[in-house]
PDB file of N, CA and C in Angstrom:
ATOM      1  N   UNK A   1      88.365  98.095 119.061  1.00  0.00           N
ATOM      2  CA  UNK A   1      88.701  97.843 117.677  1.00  0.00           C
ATOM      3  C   UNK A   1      87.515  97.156 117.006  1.00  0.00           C
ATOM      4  N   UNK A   2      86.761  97.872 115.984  1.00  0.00           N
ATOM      5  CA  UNK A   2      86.239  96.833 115.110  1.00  0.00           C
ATOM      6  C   UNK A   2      86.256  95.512 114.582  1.00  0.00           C
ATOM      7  N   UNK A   3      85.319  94.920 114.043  1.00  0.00           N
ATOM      8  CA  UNK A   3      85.685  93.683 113.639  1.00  0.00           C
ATOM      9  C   UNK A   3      86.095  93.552 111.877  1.00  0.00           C
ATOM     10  N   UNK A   4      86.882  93.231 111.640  1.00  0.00           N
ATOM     11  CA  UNK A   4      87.435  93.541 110.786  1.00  0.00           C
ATOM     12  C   UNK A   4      87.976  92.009 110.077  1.00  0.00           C
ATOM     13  N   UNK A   5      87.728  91.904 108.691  1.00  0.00           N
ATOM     14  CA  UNK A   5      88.675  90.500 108.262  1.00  0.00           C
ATOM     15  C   UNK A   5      89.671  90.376 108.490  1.00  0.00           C
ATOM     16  N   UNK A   6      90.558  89.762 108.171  1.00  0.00           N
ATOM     17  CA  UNK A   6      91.910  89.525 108.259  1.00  0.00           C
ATOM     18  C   UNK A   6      92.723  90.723 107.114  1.00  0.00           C
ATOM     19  N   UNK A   7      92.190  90.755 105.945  1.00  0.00           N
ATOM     20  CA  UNK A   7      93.024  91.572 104.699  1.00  0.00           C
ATOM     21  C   UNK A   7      92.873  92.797 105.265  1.00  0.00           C
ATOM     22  N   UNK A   8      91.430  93.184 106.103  1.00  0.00           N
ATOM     23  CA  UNK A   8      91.533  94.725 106.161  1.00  0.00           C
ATOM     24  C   UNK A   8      91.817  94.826 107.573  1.00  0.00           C
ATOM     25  N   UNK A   9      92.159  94.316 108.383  1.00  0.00           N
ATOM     26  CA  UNK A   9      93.407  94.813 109.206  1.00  0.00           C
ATOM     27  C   UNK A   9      94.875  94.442 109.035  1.00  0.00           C
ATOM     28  N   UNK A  10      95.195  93.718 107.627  1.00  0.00           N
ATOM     29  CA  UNK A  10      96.145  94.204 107.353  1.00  0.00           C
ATOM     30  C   UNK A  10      96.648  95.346 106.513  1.00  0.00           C
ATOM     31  N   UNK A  11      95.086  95.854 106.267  1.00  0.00           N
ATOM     32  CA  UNK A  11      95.292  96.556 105.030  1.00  0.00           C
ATOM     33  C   UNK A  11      95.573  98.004 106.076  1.00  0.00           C
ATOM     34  N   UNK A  12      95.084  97.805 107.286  1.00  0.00           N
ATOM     35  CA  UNK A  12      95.102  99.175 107.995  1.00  0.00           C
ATOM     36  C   UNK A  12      96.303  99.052 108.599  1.00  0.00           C
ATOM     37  N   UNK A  13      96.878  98.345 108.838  1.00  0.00           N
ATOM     38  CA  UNK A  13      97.984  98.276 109.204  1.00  0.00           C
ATOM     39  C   UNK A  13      99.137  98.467 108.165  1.00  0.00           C
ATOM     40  N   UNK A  14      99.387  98.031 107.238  1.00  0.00           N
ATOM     41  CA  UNK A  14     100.383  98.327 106.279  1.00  0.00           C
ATOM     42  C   UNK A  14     100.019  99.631 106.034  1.00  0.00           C
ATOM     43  N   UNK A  15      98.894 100.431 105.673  1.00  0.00           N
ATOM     44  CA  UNK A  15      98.554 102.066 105.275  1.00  0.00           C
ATOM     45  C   UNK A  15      99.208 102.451 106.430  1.00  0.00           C
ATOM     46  N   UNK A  16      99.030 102.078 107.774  1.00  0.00           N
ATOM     47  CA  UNK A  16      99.551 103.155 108.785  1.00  0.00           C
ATOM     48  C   UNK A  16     100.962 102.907 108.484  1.00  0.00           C
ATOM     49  N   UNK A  17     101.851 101.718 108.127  1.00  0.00           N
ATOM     50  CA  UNK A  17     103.332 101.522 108.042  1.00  0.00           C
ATOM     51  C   UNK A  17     104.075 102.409 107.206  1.00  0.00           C
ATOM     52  N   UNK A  18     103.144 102.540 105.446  1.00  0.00           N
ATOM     53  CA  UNK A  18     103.272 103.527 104.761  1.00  0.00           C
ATOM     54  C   UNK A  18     103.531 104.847 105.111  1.00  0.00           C
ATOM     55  N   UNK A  19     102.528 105.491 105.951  1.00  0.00           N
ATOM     56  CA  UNK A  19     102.094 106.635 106.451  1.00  0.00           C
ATOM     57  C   UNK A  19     103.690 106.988 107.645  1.00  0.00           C
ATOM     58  N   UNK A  20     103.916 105.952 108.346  1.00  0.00           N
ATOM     59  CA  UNK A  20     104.662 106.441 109.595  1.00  0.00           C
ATOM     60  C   UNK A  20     106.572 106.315 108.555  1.00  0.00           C
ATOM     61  N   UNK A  21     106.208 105.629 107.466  1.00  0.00           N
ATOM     62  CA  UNK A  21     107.955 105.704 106.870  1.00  0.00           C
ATOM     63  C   UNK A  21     107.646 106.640 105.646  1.00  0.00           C
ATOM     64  N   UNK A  22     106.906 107.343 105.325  1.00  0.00           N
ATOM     65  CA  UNK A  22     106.744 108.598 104.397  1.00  0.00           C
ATOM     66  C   UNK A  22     106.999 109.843 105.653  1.00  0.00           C
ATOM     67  N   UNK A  23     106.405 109.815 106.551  1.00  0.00           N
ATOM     68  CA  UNK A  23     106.735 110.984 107.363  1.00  0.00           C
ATOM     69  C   UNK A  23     108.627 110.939 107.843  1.00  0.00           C
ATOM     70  N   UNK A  24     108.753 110.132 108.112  1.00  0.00           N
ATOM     71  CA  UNK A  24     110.242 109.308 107.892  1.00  0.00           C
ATOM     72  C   UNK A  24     111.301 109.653 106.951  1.00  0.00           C
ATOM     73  N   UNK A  25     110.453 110.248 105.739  1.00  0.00           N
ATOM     74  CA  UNK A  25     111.212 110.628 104.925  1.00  0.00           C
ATOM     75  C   UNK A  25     110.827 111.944 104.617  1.00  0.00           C
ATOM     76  N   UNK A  26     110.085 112.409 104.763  1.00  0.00           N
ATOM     77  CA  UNK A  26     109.542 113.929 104.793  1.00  0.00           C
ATOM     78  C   UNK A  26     110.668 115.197 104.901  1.00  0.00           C
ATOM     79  N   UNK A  27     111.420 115.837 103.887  1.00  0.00           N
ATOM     80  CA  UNK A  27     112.044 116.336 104.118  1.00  0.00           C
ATOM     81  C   UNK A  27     112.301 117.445 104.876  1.00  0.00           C
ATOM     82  N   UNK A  28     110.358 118.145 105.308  1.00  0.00           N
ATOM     83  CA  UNK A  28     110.610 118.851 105.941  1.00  0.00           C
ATOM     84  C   UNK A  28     110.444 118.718 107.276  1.00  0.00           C
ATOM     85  N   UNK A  29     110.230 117.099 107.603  1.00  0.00           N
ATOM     86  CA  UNK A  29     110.227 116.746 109.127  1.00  0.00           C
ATOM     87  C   UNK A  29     111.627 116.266 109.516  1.00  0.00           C
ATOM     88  N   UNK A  30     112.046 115.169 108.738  1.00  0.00           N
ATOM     89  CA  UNK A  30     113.941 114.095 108.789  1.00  0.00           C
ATOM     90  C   UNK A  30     114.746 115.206 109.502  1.00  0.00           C
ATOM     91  N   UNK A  31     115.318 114.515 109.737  1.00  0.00           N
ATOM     92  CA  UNK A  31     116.563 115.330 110.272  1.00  0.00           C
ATOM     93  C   UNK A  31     118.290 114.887 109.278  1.00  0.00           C
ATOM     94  N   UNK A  32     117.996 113.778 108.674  1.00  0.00           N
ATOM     95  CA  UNK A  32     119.499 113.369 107.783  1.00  0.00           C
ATOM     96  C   UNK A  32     119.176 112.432 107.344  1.00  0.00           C
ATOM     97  N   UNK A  33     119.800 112.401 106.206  1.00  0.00           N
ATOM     98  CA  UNK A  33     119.611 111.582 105.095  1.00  0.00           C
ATOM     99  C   UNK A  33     119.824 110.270 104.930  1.00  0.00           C
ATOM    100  N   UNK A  34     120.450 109.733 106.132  1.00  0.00           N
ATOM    101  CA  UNK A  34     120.595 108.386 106.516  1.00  0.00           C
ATOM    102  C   UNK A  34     119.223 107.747 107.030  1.00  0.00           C
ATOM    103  N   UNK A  35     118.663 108.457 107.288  1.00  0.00           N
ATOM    104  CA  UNK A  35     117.309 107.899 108.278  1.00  0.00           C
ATOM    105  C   UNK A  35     116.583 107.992 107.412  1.00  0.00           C
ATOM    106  N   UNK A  36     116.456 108.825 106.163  1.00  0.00           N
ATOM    107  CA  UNK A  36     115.431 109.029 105.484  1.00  0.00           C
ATOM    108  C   UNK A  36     115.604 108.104 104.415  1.00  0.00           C
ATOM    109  N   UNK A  37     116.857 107.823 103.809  1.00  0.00           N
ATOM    110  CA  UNK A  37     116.906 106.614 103.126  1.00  0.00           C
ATOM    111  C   UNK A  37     116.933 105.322 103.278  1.00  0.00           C
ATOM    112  N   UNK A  38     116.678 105.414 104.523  1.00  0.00           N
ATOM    113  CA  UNK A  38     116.637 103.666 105.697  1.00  0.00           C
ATOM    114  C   UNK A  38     115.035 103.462 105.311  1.00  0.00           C
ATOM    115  N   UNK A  39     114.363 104.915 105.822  1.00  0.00           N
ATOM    116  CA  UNK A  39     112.622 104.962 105.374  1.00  0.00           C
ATOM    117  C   UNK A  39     112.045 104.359 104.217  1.00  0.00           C
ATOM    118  N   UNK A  40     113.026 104.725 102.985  1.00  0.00           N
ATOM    119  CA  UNK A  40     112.601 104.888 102.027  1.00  0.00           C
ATOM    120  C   UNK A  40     113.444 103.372 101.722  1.00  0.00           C
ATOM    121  N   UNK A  41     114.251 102.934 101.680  1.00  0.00           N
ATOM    122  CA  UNK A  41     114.459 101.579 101.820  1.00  0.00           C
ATOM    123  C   UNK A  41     113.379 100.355 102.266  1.00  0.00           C
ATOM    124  N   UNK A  42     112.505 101.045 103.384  1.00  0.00           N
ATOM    125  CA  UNK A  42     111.615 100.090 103.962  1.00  0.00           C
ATOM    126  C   UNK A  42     110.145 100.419 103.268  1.00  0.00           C
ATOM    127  N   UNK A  43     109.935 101.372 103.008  1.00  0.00           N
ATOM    128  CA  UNK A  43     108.520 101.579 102.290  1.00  0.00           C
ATOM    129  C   UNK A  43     108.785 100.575 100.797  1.00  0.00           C
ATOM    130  N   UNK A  44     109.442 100.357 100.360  1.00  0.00           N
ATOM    131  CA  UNK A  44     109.274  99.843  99.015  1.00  0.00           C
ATOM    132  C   UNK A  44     108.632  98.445  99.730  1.00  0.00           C
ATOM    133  N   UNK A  45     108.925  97.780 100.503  1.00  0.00           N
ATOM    134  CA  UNK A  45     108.690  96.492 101.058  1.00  0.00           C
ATOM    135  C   UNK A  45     107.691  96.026 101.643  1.00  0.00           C
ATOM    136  N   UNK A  46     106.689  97.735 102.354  1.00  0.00           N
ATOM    137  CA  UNK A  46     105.582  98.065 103.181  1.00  0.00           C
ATOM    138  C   UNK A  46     104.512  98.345 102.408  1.00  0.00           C
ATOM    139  N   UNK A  47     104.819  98.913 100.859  1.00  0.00           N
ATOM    140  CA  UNK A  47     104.167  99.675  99.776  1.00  0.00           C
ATOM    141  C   UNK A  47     104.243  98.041  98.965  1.00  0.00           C
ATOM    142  N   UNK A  48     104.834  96.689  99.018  1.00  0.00           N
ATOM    143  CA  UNK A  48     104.123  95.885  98.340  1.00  0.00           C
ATOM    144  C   UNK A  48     102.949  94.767  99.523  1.00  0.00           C
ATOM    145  N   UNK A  49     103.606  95.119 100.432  1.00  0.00           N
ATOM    146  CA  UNK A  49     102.383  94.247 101.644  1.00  0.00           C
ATOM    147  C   UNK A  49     101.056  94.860 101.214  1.00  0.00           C
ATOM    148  N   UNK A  50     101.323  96.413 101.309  1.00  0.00           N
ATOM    149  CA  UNK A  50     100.161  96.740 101.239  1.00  0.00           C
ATOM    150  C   UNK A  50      99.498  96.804  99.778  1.00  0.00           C
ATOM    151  N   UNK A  51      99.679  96.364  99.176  1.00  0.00           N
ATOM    152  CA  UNK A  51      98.968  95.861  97.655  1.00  0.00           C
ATOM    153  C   UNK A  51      98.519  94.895  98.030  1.00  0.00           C
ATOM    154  N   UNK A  52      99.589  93.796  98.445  1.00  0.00           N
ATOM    155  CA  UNK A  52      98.861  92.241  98.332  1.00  0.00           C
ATOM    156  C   UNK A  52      97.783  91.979  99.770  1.00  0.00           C
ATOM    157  N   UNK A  53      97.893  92.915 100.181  1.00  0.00           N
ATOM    158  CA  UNK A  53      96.323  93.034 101.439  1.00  0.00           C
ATOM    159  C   UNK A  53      95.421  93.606 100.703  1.00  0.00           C
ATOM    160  N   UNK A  54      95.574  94.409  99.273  1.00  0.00           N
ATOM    161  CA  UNK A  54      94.468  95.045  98.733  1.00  0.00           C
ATOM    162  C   UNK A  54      93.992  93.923  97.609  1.00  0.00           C
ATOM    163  N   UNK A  55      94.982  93.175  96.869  1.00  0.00           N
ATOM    164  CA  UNK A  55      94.855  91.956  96.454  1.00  0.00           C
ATOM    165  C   UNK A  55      94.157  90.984  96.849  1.00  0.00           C
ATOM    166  N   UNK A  56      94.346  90.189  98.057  1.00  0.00           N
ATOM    167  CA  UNK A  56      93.641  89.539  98.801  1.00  0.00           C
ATOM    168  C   UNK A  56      92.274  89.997  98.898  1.00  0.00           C
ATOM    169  N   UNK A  57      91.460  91.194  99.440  1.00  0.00           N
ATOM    170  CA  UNK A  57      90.944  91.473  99.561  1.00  0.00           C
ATOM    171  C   UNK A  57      89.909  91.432  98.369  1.00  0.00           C
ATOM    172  N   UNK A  58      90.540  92.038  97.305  1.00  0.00           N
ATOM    173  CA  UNK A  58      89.786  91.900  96.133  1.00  0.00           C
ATOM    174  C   UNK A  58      89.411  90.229  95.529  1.00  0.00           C
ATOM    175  N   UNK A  59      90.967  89.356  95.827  1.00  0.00           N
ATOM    176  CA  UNK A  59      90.134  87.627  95.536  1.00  0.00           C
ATOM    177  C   UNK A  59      89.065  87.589  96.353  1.00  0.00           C
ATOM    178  N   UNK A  60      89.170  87.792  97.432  1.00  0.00           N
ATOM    179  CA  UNK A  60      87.956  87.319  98.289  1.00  0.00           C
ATOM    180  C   UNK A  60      86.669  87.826  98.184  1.00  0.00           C
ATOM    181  N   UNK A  61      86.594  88.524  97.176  1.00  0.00           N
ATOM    182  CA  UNK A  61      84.982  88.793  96.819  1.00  0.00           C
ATOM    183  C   UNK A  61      85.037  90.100  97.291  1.00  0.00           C
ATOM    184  N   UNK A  62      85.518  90.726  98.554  1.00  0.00           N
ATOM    185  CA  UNK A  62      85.633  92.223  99.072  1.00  0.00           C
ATOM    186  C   UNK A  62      86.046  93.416  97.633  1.00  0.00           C
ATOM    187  N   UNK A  63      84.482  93.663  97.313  1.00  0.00           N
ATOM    188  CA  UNK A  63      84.740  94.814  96.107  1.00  0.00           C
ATOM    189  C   UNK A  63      84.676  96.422  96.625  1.00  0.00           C
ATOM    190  N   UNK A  64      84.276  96.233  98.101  1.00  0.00           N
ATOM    191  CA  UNK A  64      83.956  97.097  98.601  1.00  0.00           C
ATOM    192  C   UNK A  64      84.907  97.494  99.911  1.00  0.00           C
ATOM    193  N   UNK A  65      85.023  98.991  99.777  1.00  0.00           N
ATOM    194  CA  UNK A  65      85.531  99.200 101.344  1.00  0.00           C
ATOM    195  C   UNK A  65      84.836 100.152 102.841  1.00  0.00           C
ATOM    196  N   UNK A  66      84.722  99.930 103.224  1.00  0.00           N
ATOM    197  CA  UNK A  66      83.487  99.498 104.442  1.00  0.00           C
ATOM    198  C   UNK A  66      84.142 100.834 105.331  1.00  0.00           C
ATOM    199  N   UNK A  67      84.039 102.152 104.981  1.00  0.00           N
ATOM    200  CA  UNK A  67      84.677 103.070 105.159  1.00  0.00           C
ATOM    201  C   UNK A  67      84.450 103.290 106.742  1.00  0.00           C
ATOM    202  N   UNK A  68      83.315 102.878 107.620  1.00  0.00           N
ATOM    203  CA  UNK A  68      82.944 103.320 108.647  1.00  0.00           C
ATOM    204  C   UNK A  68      83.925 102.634 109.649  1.00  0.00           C
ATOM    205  N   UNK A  69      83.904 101.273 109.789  1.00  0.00           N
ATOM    206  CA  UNK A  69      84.872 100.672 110.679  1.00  0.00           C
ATOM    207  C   UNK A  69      86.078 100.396 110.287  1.00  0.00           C
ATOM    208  N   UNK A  70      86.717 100.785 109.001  1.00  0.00           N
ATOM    209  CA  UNK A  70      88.033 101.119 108.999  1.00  0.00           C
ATOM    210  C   UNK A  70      88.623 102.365 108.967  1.00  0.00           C
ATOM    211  N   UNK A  71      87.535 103.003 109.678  1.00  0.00           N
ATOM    212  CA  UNK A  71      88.297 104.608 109.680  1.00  0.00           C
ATOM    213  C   UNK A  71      88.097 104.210 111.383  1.00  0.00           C
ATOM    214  N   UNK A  72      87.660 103.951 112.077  1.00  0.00           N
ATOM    215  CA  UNK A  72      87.208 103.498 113.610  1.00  0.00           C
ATOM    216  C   UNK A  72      88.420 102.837 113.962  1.00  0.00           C
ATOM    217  N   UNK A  73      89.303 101.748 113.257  1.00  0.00           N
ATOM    218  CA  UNK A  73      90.216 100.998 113.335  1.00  0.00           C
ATOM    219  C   UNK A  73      91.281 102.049 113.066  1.00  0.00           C
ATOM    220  N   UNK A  74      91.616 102.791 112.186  1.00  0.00           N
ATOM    221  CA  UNK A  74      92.372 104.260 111.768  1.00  0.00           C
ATOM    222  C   UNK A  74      92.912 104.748 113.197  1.00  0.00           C
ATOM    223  N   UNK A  75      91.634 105.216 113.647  1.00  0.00           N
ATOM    224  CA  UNK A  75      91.178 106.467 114.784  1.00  0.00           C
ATOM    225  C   UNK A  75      91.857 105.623 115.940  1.00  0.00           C
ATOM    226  N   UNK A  76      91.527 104.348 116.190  1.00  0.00           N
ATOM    227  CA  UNK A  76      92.073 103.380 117.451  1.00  0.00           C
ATOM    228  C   UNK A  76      93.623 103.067 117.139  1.00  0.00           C
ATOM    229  N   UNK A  77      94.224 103.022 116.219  1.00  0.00           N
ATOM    230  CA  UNK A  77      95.952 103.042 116.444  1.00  0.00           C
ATOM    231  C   UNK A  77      96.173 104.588 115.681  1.00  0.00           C
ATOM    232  N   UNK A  78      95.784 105.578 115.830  1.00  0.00           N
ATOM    233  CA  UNK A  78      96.510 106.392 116.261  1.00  0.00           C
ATOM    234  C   UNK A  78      96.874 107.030 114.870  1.00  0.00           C
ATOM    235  N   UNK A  79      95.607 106.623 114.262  1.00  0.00           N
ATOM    236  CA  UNK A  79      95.903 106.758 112.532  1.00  0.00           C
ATOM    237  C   UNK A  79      95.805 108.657 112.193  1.00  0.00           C
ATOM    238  N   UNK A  80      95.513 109.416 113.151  1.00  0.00           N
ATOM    239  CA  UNK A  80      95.029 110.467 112.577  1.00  0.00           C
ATOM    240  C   UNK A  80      96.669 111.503 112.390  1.00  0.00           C
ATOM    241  N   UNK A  81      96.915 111.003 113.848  1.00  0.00           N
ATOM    242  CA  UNK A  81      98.474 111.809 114.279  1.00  0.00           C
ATOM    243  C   UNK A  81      99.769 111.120 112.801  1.00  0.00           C
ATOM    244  N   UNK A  82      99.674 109.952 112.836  1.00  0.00           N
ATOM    245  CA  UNK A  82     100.552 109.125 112.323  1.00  0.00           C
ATOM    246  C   UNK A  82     100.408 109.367 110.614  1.00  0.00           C
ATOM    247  N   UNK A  83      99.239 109.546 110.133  1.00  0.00           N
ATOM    248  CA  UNK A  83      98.633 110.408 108.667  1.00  0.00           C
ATOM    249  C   UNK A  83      99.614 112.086 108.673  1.00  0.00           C
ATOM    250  N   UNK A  84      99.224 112.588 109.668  1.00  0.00           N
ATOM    251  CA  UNK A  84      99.595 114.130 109.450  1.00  0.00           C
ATOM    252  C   UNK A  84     101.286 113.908 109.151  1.00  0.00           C
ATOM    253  N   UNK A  85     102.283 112.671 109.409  1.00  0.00           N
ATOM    254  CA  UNK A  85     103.575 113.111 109.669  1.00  0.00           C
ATOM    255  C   UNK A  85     104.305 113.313 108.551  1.00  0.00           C
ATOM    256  N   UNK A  86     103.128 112.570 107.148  1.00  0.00           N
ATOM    257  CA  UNK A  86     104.042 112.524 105.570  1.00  0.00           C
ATOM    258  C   UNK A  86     103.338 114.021 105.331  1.00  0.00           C
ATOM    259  N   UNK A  87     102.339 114.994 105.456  1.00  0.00           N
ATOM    260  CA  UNK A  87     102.117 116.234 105.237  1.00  0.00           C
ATOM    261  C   UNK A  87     103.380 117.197 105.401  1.00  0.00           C
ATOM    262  N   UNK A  88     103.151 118.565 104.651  1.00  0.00           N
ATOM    263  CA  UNK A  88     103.751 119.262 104.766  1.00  0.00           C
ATOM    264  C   UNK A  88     103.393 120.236 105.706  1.00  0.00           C
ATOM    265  N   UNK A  89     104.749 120.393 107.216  1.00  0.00           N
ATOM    266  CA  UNK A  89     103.744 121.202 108.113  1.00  0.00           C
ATOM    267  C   UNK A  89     103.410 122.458 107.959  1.00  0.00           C
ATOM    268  N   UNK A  90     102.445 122.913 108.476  1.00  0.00           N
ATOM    269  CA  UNK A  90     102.181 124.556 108.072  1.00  0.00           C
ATOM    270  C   UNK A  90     102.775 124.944 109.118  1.00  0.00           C
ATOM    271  N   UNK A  91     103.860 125.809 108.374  1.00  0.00           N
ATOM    272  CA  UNK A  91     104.571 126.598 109.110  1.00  0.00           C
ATOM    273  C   UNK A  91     104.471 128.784 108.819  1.00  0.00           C
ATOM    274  N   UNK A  92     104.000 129.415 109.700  1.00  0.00           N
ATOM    275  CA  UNK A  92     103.705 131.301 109.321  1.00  0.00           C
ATOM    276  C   UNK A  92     105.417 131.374 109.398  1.00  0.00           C
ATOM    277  N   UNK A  93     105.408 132.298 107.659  1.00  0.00           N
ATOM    278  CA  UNK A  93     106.636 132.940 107.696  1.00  0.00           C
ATOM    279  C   UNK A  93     106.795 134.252 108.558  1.00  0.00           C
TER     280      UNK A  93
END
């Protein structure tokens, strides 16, 4: 894992939280509508962490985002699989 401040591994962490309760709700992944509105219940809560890690980030002088070792940090929890699950899958008719 990179070395990373504190805001931007939370910031990679709340994006992956986003990412894994949008696929969660993905209608063409869910399986019922109970689970998907449990998702979508919890992203509103995951979708303000992850502001106030982008917040933070911005008080602290961080105007910049340092694309190389937070895509490295991405790639190390598993960010690539966990991204694809809010996509729509390609499916041949």
């Amino acid at each position: 894992m990179p070395a990373l401040t504190r805001a931007e591994g939370e910031l990679v962490d709340c994006y992956l939280e986003v990412a894994d309760l949008l696929g969660r709700v993905n209608p063409a992944r869910c399986g019922d509508t109970y689970s998907a509105l449990r998702a979508a219940q919890a992203l509103v809560g995951r979708a303000e962490a992850l502001r106030a890690a982008l917040e933070r980030m911005y008080e602290r002088g961080e105007r910049e985002m340092h694309g190389a070792p937070l895509l490295r940090a991405l790639r190390v929890l598993d960010g690539e699989r966990r991204t694809r699950l809010p996509a729509i899958p390609c499916v041949r008719d």
